[in-house]
N, C-alpha and C. Protein backbone atom coordinates (compact mmCIF):
# COMPACT_ATOMS: atom_id res chain seq x y z
N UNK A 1 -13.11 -65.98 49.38
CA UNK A 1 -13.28 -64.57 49.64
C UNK A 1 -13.37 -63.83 48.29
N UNK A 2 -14.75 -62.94 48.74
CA UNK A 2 -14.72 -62.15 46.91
C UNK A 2 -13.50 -61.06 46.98
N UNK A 3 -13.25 -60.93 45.49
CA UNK A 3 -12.11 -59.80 45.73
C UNK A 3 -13.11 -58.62 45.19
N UNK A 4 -12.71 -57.45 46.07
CA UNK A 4 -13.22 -55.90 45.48
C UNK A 4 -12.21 -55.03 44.80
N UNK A 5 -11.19 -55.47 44.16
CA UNK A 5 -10.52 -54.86 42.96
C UNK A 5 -10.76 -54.24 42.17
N UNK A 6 -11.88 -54.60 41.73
CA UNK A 6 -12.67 -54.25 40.71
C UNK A 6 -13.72 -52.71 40.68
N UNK A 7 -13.78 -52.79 42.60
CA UNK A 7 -14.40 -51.99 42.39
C UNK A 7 -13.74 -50.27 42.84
N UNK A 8 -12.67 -50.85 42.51
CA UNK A 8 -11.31 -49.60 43.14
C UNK A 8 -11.70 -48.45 42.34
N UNK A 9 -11.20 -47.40 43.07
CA UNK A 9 -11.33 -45.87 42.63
C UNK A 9 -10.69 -45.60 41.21
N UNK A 10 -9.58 -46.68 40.85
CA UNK A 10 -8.94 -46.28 39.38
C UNK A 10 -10.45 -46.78 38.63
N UNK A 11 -10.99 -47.87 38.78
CA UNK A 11 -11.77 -48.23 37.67
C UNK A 11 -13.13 -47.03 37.91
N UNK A 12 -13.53 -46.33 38.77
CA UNK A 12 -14.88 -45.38 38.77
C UNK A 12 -14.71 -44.76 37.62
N UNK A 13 -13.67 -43.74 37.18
CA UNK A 13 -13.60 -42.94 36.03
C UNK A 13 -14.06 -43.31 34.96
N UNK A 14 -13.60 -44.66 34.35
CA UNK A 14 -13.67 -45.53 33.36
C UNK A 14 -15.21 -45.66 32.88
N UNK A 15 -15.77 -46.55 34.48
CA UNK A 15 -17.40 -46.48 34.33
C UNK A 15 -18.20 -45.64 33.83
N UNK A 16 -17.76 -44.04 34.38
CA UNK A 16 -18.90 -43.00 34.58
C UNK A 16 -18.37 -42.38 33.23
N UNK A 17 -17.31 -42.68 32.54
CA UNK A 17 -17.24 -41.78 31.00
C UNK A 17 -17.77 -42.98 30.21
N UNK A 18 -18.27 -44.08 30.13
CA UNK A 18 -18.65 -45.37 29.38
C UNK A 18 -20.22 -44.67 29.74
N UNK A 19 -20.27 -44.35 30.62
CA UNK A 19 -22.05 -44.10 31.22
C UNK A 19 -22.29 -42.96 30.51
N UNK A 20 -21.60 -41.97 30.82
CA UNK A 20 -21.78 -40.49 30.18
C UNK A 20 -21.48 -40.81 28.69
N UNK A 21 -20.94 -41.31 28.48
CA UNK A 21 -20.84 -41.51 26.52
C UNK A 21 -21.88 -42.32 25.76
N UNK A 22 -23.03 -43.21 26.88
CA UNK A 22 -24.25 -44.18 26.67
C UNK A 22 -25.02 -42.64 26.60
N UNK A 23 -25.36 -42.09 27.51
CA UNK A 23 -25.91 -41.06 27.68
C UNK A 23 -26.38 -40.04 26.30
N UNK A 24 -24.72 -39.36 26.48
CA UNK A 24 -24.68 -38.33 25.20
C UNK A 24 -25.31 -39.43 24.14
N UNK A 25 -25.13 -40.41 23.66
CA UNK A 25 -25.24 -41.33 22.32
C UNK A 25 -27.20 -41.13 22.40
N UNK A 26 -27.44 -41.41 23.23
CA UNK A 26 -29.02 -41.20 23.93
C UNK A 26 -29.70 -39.93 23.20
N UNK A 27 -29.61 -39.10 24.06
CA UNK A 27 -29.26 -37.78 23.85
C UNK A 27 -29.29 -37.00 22.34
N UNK A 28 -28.32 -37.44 21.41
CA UNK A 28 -27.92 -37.40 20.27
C UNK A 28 -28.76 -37.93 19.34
N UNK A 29 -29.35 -38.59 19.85
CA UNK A 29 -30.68 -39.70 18.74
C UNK A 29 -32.04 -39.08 19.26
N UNK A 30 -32.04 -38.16 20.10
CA UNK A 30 -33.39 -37.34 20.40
C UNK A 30 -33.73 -36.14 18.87
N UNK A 31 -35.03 -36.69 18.83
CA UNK A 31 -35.29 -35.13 18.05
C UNK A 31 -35.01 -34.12 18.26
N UNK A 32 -35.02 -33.54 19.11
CA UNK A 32 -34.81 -32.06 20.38
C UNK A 32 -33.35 -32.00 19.57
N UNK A 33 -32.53 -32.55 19.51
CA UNK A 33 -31.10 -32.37 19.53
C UNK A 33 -30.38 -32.81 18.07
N UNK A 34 -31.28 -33.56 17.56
CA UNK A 34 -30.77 -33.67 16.20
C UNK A 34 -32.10 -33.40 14.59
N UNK A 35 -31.32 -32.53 14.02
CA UNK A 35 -32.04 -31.42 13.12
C UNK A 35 -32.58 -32.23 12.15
N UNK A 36 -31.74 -33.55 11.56
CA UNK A 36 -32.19 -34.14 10.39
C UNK A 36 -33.81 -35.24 10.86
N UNK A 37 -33.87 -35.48 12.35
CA UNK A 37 -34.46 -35.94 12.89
C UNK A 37 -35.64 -35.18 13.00
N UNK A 38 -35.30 -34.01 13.31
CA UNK A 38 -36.83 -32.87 13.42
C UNK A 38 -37.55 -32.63 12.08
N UNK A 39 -36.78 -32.43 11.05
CA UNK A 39 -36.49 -32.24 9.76
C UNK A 39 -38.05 -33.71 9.27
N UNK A 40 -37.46 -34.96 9.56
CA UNK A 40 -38.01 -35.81 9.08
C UNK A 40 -39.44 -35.98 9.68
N UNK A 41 -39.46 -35.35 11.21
CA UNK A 41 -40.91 -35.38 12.27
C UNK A 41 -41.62 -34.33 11.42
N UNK A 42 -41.18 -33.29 11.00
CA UNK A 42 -42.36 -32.35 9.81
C UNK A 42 -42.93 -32.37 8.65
N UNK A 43 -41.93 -33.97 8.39
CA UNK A 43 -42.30 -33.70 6.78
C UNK A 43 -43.63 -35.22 7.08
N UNK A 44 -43.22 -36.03 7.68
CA UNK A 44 -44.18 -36.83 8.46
C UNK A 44 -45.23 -36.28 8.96
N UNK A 45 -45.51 -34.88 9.61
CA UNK A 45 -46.51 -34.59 9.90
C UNK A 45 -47.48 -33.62 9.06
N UNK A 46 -46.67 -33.80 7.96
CA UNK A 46 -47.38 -32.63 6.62
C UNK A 46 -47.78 -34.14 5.68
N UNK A 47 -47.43 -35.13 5.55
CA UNK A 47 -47.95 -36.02 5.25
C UNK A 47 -47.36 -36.14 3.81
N UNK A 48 -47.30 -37.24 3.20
CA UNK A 48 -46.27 -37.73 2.19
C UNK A 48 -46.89 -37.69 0.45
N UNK A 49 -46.64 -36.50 0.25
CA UNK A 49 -47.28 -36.53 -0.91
C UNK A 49 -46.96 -36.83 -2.08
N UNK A 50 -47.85 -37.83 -3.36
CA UNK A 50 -47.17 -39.10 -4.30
C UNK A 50 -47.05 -37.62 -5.62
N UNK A 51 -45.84 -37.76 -5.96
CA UNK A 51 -45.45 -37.18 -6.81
C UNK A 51 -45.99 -38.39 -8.57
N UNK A 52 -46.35 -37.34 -9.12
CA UNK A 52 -46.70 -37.95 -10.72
C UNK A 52 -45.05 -38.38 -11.09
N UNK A 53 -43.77 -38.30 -10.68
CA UNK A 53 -42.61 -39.05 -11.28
C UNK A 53 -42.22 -40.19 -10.83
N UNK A 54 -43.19 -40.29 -9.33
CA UNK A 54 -42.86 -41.40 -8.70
C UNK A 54 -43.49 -42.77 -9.39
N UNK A 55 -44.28 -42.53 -10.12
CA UNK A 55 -45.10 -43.48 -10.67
C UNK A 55 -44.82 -44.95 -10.63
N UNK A 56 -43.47 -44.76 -11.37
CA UNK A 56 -42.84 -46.66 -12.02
C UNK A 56 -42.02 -46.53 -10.74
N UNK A 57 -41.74 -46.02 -9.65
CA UNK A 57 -41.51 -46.30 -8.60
C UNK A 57 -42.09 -47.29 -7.73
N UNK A 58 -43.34 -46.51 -7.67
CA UNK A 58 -44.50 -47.18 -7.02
C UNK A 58 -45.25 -48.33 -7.45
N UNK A 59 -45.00 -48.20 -8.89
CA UNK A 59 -45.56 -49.59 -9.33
C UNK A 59 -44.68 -50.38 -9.31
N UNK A 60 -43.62 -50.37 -9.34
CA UNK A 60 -42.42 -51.81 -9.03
C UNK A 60 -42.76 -52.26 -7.72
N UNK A 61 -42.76 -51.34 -6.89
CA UNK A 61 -42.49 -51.53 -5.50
C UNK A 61 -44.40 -52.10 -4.86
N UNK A 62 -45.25 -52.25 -5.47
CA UNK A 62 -46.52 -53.10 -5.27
C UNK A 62 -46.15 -54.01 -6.00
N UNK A 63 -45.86 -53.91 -7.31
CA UNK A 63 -45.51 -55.31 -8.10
C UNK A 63 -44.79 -56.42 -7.24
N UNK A 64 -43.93 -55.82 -6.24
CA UNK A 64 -42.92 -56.28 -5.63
C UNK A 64 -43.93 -56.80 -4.46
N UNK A 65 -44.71 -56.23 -3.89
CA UNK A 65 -45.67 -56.73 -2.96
C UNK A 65 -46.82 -57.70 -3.28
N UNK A 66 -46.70 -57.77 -4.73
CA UNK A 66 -47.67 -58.63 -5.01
C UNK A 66 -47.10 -59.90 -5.34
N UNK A 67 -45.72 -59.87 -5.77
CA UNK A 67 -44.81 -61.49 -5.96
C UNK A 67 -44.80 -61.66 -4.63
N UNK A 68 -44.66 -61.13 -3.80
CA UNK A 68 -44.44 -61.40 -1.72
C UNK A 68 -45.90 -62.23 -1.69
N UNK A 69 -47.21 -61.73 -2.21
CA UNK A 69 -48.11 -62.48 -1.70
C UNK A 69 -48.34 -63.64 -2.39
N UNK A 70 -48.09 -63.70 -3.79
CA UNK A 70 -48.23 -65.20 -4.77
C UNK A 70 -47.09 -65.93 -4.28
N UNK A 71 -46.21 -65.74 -3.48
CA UNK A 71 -45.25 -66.64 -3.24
C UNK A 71 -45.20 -67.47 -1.79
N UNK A 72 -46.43 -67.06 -0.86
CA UNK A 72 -46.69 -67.58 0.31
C UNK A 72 -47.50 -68.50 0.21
N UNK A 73 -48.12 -69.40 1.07
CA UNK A 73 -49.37 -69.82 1.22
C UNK A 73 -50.27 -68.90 2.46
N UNK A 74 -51.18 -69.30 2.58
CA UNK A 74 -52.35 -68.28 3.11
C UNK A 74 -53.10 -67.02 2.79
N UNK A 75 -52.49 -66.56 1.69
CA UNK A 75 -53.26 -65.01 1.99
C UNK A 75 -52.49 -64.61 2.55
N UNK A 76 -51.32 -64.74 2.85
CA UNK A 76 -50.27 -63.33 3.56
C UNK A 76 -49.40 -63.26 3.02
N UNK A 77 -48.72 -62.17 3.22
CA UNK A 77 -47.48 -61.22 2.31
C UNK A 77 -45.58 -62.00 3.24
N UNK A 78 -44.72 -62.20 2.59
CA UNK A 78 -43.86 -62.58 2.91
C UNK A 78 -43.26 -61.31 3.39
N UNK A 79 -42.42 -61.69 4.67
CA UNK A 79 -41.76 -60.46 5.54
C UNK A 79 -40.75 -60.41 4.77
N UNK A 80 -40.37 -61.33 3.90
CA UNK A 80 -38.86 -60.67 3.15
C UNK A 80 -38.54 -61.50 2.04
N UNK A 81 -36.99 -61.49 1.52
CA UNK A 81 -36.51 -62.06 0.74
C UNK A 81 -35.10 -62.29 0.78
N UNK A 82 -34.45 -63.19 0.85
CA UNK A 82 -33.09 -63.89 0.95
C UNK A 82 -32.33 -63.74 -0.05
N UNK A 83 -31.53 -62.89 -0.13
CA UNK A 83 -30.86 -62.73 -1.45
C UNK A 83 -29.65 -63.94 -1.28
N UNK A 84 -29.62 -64.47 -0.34
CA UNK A 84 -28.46 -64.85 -0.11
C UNK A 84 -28.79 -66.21 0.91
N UNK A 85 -27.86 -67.15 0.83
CA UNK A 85 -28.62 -68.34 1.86
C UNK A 85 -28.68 -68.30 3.33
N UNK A 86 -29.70 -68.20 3.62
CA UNK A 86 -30.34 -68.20 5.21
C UNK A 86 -30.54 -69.71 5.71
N UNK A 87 -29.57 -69.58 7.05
CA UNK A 87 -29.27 -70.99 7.92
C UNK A 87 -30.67 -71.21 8.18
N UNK A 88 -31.18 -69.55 9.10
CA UNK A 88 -32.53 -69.72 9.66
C UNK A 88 -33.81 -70.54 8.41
N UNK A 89 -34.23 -69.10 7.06
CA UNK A 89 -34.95 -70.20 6.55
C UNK A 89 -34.58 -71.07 5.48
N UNK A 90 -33.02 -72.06 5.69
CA UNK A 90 -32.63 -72.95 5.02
C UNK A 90 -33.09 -72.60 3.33
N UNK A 91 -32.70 -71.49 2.96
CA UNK A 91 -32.27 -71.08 1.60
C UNK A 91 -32.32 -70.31 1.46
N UNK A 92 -32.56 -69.54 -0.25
CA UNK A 92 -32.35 -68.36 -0.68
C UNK A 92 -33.98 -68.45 -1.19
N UNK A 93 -34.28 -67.37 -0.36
CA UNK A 93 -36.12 -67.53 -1.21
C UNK A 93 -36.71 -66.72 -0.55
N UNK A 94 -38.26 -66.56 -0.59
CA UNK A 94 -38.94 -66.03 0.15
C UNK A 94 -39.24 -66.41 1.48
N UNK A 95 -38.90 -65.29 2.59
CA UNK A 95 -39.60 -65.52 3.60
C UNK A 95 -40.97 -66.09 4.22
N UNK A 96 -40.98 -67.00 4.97
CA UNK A 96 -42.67 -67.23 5.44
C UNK A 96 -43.40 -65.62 5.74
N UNK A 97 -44.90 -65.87 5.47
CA UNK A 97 -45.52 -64.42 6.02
C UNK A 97 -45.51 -64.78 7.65
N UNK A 98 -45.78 -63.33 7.83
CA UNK A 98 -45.86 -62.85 9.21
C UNK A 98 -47.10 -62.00 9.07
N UNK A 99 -48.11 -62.36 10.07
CA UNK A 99 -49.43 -61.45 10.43
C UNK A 99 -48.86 -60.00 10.47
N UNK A 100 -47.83 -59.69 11.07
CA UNK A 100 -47.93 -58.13 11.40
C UNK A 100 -47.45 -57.72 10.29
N UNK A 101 -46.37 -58.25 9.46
CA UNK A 101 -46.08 -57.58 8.19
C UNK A 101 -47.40 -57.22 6.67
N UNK A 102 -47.93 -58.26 7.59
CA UNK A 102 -48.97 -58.28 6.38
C UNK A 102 -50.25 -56.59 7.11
N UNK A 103 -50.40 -57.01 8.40
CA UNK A 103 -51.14 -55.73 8.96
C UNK A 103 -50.76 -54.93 8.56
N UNK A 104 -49.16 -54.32 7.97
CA UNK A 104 -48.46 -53.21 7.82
C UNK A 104 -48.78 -52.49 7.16
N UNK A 105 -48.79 -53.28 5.74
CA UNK A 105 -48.81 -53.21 4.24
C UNK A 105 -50.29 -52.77 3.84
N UNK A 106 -51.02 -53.42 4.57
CA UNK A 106 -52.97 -53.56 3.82
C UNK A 106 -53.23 -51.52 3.38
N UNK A 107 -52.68 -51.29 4.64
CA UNK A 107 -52.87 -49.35 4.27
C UNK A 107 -52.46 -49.16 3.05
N UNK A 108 -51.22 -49.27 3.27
CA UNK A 108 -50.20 -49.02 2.19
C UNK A 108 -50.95 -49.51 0.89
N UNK A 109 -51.05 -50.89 0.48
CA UNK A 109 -52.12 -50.99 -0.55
C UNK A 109 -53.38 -49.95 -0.99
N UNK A 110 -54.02 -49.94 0.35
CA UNK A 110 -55.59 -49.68 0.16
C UNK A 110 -55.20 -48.00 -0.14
N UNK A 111 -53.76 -47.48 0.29
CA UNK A 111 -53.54 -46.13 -0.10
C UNK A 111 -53.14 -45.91 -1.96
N UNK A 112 -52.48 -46.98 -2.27
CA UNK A 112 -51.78 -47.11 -3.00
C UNK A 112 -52.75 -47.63 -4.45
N UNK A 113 -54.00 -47.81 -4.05
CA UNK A 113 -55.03 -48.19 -5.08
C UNK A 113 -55.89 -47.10 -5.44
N UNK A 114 -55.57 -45.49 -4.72
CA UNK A 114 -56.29 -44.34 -5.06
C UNK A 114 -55.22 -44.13 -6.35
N UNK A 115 -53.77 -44.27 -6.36
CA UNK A 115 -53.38 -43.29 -7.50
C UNK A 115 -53.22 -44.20 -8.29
């Protein structure tokens, strides 16, 4: 015989503030409701403009995309790097590429070869 203990009137309360606190958490991660979030949807939609200080920024950070691609085989860009030893890819090194990481990036380049 199943027991319905569980589903006694002390435990309802419990549920519906665990539900209502999933909710609000919901809720809370909406743009509508959080400012730094709206904040970031305008500056995204005014579009990201490369500052002349960003320069050696930007060039580390392709430099950095370009050791990702000499360090794969194929022609694709490595999804990452292991600072630390990975069970999954059995060391500390570069990630195998991934097609979509590499789809990601090609903009980003082909943007990144105007300045």
């Amino acid at each position: 015989m199943v027991s319905t203990t569980d589903q006694s009137p002390r435990n309802l309360p419990d549920r519906v503030a665990a539900s209502l606190a999933a909710r609000w958490r919901t809720l809370l991660a909406s743009p509508l409701l959080n400012p730094s979030g709206r904040a970031e949807e305008r500056r995204e939609r005014a579009g990201h403009a490369v500052s002349s200080e960003h320069g050696p920024h930007l060039r580390e950070a392709i430099g950095w995309l370009e050791r990702a691609q000499d360090a794969v085989e194929g022609g694709g860009i490595a999804r990452g790097y292991n600072i630390m030893y990975s069970k999954y890819f059995r060391g500390r090194s570069w990630q195998p590429a991934y097609p979509e990481t590499t789809g990601y990036i090609i903009p980003t380049l082909l943007e990144a070869a105007v300045y």
